[in-house]
Protein backbone atom coordinates (compact mmCIF):
# COMPACT_ATOMS: atom_id res chain seq x y z
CA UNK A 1 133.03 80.73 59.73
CA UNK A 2 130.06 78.40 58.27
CA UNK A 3 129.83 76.95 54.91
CA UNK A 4 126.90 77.70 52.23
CA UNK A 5 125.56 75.14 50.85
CA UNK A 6 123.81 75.65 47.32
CA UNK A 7 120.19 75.05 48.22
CA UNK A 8 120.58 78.42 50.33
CA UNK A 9 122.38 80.09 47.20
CA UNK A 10 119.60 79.40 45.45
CA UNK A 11 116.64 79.89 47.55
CA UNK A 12 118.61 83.32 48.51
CA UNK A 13 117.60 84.09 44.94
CA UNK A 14 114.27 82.47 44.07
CA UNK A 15 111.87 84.63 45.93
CA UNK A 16 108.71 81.97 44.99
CA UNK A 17 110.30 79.24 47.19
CA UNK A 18 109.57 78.75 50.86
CA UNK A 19 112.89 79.21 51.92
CA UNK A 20 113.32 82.81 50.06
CA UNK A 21 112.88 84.89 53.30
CA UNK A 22 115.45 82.93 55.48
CA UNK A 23 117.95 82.49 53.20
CA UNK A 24 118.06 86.04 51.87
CA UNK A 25 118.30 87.15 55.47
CA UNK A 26 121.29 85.07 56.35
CA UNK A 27 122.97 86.31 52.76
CA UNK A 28 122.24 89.85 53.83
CA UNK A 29 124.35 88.62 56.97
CA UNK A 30 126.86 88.12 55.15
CA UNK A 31 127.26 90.74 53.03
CA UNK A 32 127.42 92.95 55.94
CA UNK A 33 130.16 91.35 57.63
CA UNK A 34 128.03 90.33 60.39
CA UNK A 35 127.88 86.52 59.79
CA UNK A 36 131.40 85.52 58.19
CA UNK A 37 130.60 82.82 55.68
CA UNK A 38 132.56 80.74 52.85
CA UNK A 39 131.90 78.73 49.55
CA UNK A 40 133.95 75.59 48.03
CA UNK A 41 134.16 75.54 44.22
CA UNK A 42 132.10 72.59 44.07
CA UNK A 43 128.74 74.26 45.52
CA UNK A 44 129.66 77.62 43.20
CA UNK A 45 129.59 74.84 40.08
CA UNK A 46 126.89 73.05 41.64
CA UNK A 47 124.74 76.12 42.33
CA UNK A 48 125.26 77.25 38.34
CA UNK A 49 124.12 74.10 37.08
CA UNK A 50 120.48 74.07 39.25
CA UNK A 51 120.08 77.56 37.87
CA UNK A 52 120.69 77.14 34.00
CA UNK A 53 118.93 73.99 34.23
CA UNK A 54 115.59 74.20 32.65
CA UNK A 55 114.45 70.60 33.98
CA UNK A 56 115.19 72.17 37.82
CA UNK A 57 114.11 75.52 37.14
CA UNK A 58 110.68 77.28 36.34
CA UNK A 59 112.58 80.10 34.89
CA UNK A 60 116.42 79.05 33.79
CA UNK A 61 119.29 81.37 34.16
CA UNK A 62 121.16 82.10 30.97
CA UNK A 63 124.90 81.35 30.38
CA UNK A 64 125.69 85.33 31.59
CA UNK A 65 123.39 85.52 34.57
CA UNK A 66 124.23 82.38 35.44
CA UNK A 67 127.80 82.93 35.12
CA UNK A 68 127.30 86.72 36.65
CA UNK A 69 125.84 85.24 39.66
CA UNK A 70 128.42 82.90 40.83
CA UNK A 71 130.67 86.04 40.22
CA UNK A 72 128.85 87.89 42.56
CA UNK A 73 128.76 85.33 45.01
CA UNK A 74 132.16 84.61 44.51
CA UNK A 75 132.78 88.18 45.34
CA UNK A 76 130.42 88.13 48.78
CA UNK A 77 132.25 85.19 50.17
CA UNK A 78 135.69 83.69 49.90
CA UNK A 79 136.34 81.10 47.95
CA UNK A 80 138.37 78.01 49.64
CA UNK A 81 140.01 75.77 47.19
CA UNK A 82 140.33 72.30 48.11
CA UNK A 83 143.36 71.05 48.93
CA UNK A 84 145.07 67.30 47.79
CA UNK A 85 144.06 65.99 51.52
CA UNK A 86 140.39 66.92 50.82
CA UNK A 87 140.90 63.78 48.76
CA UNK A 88 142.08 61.77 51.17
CA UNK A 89 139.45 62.31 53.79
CA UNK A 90 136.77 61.63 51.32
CA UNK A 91 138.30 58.08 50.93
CA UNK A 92 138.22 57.52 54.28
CA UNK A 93 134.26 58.61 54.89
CA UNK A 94 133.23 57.03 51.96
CA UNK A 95 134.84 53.82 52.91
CA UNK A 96 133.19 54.01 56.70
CA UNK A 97 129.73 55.33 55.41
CA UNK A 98 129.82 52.78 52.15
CA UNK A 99 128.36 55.61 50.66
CA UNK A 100 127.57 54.98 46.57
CA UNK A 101 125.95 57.04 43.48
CA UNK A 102 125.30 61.38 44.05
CA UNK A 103 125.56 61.10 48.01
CA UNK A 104 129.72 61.22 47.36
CA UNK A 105 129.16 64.62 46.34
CA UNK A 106 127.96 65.65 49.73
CA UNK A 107 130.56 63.48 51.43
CA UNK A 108 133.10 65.67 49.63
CA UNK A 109 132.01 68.43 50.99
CA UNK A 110 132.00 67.15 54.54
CA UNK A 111 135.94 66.02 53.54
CA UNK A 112 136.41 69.12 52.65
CA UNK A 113 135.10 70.80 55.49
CA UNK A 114 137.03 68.57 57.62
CA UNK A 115 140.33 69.58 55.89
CA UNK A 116 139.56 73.64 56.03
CA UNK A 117 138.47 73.27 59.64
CA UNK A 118 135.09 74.41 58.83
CA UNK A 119 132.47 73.12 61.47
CA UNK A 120 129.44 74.13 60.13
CA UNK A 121 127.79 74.04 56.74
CA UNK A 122 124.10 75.98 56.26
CA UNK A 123 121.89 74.14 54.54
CA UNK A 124 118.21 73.03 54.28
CA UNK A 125 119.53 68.99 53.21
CA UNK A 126 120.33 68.43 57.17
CA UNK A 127 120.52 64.59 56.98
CA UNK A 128 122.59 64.93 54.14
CA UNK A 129 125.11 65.45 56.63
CA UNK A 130 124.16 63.12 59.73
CA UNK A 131 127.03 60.77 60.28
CA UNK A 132 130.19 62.97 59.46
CA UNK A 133 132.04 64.82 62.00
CA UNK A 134 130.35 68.69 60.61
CA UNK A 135 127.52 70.45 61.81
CA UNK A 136 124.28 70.67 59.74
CA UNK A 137 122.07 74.04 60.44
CA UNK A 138 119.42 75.56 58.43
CA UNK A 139 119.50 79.38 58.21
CA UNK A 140 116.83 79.49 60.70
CA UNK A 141 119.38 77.80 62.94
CA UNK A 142 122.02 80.10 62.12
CA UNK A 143 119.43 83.60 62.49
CA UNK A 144 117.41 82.61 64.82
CA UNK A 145 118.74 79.97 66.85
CA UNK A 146 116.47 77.40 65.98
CA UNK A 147 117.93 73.31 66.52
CA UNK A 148 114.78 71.89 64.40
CA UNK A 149 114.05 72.93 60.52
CA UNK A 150 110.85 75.09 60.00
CA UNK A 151 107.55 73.61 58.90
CA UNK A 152 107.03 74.36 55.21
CA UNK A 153 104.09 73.41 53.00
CA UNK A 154 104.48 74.02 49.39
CA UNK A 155 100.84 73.82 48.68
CA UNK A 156 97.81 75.25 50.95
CA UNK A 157 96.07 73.23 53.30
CA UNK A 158 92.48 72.37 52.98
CA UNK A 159 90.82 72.61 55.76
């Protein structure tokens, strides 16, 4: 079982963004039981506030689509709820890594992870994840097989 992370929740569902195809290929994966897949709480929350946010977001979600959308995800993967050792890991990678400011979110994850035996999270923020015992893959990785993330340009090249 791998681990979404919320940059593939919401590319899955922004068809403009370069990561669109992948990720909606890898959800489609999961929802049919081919690729078995699981979210925390914390990426569900995480993945509500990018979309309702109208400083992240071209287009914002509103409070119900926003809201419907983590249901539906909710419903396409289960949902593992941290447990009080989660915690306790995250203490002790935070303290090795001296990690400081929004990188402890990420760390959580990786603690909780850890504590689920999870092994693999899918995600397009690989580094994010270098230096804690999990395994980082993009859903290229995951589809395809690919070690190294695709080349993307957001804007056309001049040539």
């Amino acid at each position: 079982m791998i681990l979404l992370d919320t940059n593939i929740l919401v590319y899955a569902i922004q068809s403009d963004t370069p990561h669109h195809d992948a990720s909606r290929q890898l959800m489609e994966r999961v929802a049919s039981g081919t690729l078995l897949a699981c979210l925390f709480p914390q990426i569900l929350l995480e993945f509500y506030a990018v979309i309702t946010d109208a400083r992240r977001m071209e287009k914002p979600a509103t409070t119900d689509e926003g809201l419907e959308l983590v249901k539906r995800f909710s419903t396409l993967c289960p949902v593992l709820q941290p447990s009080p050792a989660a915690l306790n890991t995250l203490f002790s990678l935070a303290a090795e890594s001296g990690v400081a400011g929004q990188r402890v979110f990420d760390v959580y994850i990786a603690a909780q992870m850890i504590d689920a035996g999870i092994q693999t999270i899918c995600t397009y923020n690989i580094k994010d994840f270098a230096g804690y015992p999990v395994t980082a893959l993009t859903p290229e990785g995951i589809l395809y097989k690919r070690t190294e993330p695709p080349v993307v340009h957001d804007k056309p090249r001049r040539y």
